[in-house]
Protein backbone atom coordinates (compact mmCIF):
# COMPACT_ATOMS: atom_id res chain seq x y z
CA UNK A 1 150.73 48.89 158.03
CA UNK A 2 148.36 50.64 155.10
CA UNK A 3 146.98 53.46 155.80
CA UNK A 4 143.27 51.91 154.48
CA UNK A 5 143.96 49.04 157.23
CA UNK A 6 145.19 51.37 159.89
CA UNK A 7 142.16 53.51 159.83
CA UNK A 8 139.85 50.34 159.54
CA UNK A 9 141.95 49.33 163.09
CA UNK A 10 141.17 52.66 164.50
CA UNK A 11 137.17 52.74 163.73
CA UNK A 12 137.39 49.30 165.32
CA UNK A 13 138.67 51.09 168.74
CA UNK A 14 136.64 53.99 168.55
CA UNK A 15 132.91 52.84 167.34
CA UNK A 16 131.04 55.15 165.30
CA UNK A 17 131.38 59.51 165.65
CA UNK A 18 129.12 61.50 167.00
CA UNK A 19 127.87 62.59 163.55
CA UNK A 20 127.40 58.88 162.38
CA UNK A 21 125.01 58.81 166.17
CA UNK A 22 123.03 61.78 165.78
CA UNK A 23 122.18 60.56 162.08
CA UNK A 24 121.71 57.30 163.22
CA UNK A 25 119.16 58.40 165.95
CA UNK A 26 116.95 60.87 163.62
CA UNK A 27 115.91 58.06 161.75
CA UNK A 28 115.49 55.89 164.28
CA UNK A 29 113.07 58.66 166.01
CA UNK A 30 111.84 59.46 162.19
CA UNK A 31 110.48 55.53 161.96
CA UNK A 32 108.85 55.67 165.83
CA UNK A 33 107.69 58.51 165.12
CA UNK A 34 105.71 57.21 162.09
CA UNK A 35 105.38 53.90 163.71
CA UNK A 36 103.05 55.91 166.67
CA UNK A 37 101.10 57.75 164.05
CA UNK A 38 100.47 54.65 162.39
CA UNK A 39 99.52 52.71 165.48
CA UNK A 40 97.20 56.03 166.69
CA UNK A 41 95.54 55.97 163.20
CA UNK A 42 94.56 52.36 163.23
CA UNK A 43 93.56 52.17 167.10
CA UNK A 44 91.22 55.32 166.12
CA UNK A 45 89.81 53.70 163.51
CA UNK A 46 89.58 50.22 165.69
CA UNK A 47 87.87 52.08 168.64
CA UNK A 48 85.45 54.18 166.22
CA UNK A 49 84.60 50.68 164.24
CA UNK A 50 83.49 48.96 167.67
CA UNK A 51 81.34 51.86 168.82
CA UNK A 52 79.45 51.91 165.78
CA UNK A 53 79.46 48.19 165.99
CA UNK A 54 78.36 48.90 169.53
CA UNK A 55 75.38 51.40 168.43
CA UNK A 56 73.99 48.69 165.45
CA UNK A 57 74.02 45.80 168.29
CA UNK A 58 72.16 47.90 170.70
CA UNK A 59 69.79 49.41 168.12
CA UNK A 60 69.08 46.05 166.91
CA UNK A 61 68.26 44.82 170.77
CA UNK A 62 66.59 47.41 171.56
CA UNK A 63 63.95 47.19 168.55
CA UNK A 64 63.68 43.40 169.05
CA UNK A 65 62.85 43.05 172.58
CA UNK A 66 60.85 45.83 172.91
CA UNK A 67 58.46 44.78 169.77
CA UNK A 68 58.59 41.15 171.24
CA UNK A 69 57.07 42.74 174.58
CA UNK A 70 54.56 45.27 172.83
CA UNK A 71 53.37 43.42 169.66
CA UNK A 72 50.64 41.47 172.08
CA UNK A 73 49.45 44.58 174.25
CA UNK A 74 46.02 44.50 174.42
CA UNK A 75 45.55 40.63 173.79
CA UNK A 76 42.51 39.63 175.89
CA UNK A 77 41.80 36.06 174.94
CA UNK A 78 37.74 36.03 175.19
CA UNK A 79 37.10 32.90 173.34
CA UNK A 80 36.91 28.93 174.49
CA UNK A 81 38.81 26.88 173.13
CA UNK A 82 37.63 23.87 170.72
CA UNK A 83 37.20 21.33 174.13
CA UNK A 84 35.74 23.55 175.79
CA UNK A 85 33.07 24.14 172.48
CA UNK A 86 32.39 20.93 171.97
CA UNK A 87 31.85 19.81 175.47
CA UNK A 88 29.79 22.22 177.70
CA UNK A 89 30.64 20.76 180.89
CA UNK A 90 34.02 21.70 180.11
CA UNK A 91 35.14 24.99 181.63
CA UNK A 92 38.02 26.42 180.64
CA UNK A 93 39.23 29.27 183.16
CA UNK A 94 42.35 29.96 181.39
CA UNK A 95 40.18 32.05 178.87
CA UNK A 96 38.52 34.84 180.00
CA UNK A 97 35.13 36.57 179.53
CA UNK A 98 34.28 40.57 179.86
CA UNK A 99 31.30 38.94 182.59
CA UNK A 100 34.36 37.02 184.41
CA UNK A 101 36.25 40.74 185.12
CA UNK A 102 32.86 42.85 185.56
CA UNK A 103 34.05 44.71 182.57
CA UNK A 104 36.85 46.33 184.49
CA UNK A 105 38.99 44.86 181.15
CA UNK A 106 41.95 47.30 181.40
CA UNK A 107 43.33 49.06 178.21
CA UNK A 108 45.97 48.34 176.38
CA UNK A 109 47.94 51.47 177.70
CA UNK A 110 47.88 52.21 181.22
CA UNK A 111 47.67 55.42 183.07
CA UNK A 112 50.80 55.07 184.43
CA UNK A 113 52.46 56.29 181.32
CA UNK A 114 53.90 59.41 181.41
CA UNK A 115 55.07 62.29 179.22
CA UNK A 116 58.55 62.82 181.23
CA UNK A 117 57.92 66.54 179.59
CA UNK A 118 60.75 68.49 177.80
CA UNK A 119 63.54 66.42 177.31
CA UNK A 120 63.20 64.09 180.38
CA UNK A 121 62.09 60.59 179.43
CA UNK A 122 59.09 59.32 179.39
CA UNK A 123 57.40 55.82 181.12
CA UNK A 124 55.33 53.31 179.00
CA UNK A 125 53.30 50.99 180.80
CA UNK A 126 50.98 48.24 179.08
CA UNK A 127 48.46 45.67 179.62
CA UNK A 128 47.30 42.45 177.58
CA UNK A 129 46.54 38.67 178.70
CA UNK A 130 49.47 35.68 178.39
CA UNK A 131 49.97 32.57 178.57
CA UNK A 132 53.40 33.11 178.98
CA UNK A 133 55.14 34.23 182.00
CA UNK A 134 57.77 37.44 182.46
CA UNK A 135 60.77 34.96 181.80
CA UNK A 136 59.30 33.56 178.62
CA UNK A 137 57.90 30.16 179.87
CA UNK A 138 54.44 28.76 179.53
CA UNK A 139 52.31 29.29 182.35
CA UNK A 140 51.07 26.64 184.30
CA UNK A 141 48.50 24.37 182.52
CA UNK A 142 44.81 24.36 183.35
CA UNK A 143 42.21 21.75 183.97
CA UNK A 144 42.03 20.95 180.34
CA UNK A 145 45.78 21.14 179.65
CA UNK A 146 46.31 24.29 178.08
CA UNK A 147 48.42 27.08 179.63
CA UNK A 148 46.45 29.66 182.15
CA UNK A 149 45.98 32.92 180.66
CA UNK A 150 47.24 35.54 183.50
CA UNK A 151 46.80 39.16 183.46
CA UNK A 152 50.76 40.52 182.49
CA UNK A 153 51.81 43.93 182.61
CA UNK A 154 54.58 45.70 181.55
CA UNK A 155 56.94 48.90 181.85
CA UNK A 156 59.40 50.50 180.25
CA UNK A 157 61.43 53.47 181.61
CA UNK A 158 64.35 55.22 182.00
CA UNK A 159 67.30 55.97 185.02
CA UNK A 160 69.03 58.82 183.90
CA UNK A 161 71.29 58.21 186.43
CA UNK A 162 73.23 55.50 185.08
CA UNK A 163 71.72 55.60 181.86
CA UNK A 164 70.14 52.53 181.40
CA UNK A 165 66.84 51.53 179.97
CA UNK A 166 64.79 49.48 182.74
CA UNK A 167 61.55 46.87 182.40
CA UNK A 168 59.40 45.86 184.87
CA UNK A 169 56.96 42.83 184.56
CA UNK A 170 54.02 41.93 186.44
CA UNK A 171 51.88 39.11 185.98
CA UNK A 172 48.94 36.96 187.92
CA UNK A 173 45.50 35.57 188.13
CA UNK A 174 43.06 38.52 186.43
CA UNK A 175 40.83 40.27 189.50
CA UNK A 176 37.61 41.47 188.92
CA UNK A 177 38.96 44.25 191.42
CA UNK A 178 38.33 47.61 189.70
CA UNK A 179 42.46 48.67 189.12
CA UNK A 180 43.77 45.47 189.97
CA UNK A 181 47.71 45.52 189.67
CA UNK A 182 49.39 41.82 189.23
CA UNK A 183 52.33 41.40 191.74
CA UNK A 184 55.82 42.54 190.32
CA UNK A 185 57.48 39.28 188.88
CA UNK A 186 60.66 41.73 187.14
CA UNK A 187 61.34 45.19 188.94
CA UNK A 188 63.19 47.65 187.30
CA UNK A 189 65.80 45.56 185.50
CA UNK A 190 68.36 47.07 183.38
CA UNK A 191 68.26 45.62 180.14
CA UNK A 192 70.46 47.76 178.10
CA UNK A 193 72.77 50.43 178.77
CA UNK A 194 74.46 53.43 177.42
CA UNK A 195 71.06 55.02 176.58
CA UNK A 196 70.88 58.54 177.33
CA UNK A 197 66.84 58.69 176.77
CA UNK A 198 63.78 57.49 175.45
CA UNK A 199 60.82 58.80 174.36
CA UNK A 200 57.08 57.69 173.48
CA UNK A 201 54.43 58.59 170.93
CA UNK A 202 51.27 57.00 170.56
CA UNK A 203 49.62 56.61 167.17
CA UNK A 204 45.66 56.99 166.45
CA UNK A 205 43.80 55.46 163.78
CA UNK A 206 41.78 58.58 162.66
CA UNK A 207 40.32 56.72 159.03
CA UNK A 208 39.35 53.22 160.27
CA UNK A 209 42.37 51.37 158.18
CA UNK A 210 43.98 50.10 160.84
CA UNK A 211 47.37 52.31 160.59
CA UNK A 212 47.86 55.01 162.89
CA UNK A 213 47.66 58.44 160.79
CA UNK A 214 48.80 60.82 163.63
CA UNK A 215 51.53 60.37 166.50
CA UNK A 216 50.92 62.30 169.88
CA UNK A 217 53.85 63.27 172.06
CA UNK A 218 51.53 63.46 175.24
CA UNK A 219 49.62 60.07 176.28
CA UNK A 220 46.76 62.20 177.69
CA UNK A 221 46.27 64.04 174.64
CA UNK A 222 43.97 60.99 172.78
CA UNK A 223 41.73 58.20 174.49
CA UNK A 224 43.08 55.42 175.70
CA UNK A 225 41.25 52.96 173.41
CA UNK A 226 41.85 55.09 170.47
CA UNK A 227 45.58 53.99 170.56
CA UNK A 228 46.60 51.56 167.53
CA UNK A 229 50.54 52.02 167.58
CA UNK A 230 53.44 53.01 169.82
CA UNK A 231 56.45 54.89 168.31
CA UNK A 232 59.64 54.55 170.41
CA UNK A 233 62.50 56.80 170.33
CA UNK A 234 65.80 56.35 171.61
CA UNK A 235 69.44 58.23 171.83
CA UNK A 236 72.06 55.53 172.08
CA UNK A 237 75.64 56.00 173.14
CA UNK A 238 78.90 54.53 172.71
CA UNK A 239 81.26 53.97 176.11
CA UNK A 240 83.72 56.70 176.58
CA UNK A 241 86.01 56.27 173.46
CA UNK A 242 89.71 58.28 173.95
CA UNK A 243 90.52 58.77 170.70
CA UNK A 244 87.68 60.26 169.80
CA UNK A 245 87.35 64.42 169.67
CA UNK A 246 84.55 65.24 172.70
CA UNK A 247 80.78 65.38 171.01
CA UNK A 248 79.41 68.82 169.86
CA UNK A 249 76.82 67.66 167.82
CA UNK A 250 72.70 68.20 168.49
CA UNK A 251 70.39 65.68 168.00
CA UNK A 252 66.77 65.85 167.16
CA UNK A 253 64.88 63.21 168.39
CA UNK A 254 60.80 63.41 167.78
CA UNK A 255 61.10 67.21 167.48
CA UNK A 256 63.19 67.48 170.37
CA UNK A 257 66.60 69.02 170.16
CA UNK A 258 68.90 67.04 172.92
CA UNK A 259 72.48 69.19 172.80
CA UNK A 260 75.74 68.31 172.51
CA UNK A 261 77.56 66.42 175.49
CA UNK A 262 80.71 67.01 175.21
CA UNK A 263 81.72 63.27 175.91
CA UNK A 264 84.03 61.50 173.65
CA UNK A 265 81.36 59.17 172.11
CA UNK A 266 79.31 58.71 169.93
CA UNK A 267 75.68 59.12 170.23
CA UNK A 268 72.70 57.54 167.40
CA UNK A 269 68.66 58.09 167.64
CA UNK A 270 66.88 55.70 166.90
CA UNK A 271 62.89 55.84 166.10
CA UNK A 272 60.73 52.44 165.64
CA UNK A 273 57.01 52.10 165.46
CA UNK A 274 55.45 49.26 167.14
CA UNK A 275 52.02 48.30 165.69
CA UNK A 276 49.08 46.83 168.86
CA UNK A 277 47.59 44.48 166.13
CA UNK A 278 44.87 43.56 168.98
CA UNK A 279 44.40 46.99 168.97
CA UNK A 280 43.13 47.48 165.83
CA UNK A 281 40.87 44.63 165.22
């Protein structure tokens, strides 16, 4: 036998040398080893893609139900409609008259905002007449066939215990009761979470134009019927994202400093003004 053949029969006993292993093993480690990098570097930039995906959605949400709830505060419908006109033994209850409450109309912010003070949150609370109900729907029709106007109020605030901004909705018949509070329809019901506060300004009209020229952190600080516009800050946060380094940056939030939480996520003010266009008729 050749020596070429009988070494060829040998390696076919013996498999490959230790050498021929170990080499064979370094790249095999080398090429996981860039595999997992790889892998870490596009989960990374998955995870940090969906929080800020995350952030926009709840930004967007945020803005769009809470102008959808404030845009009609202070809507007191005192005018009859056209049947009602053109027919004077029609009379239609489901619009309302200052005479009707005793002029106990409330305002279009209530008392029962609060200035959480410092960096604790703060409470808006609101008024206005609607012919819809908390859920959206029409209220039940009146004599005439057009939907009752009921007295509606509404709250926004803050659990900093589970982070999640709440809204309460009341709504029923207006009483000429001095104070009269509408029984609770919607208590406290989260509507978004992963918000670590929220704050309130309210704007004053100081020149008559109908845009508020001055923002006030503390709803005690101007009248009550001197408020045209409501300025809404919030900090939202991502869920708890692992590949993310822990959070060490400040935010400043309507001249508030809120520090650094040390949470791997990500964190996002977010500051828009809602005009009360019935406010500033």
């Amino acid at each position: 036998m050749q020596k070429h053949q009988l070494t060829k029969y040998m390696r076919s006993i013996y498999g490959f040398s230790v050498i021929e292993l170990m080499v064979a093993l370094a790249i095999t480690a080398f090429l996981l080893i860039g595999l997992v990098q790889i892998f870490s570097s596009v989960r990374a930039s998955y995870d940090l893609q969906e929080g800020l995906g995350r952030l926009q959605e709840n930004a967007r949400f945020a803005s769009t139900f809470m102008s959808q709830q404030l845009r009609e505060v202070g809507y007191f419908p005192f005018a009859e409609t056209q049947k009602a006109i053109e027919d004077p033994t029609v009379v239609d209850m489901g619009f309302l008259f200052p005479a009707i409450l005793n002029g106990t109309v409330p305002f279009p912010v209530t008392l029962n905002s609060t200035d959480g003070g410092g960096l604790l949150p703060d409470t808006l609370e609101v008024n206005l007449y609607d012919e819809y109900d908390c859920s959206g729907n029409l209220n039940p029709v009146t004599a005439v066939g057009t939907p009752a106007i009921l007295q509606k109020q509404i709250q926004f605030n803050h659990n900093p215990a589970t982070n999640e901004l709440r809204f309460t909705c009341r709504i029923g018949v207006p009483n000429p009761t001095p104070g009269f509070v509408p029984p609770v329809v919607i208590n406290n019901q989260p509507i978004l979470n992963n918000v670590e506060t929220i704050q309130f300004q309210y704007g004053q009209d100081r020149d008559g134009d109908g845009t508020a020229d001055i923002y006030t952190d503390g709803f005690n600080a101007i009248s009550q019927g001197d408020i045209t516009a409501i300025r809404v800050g919030l900090i939202l946060t991502s869920p708890i994202i692992g590949t993310l380094p822990p959070d060490d940056q400040t935010i400043t939030l309507m001249n508030m400093d809120f520090a650094a939480t040390g949470i791997r996520q990500l964190r996002r003010p977010v500051v828009f003004n809602i005009s009360l266009r019935n406010a500033t008729a």
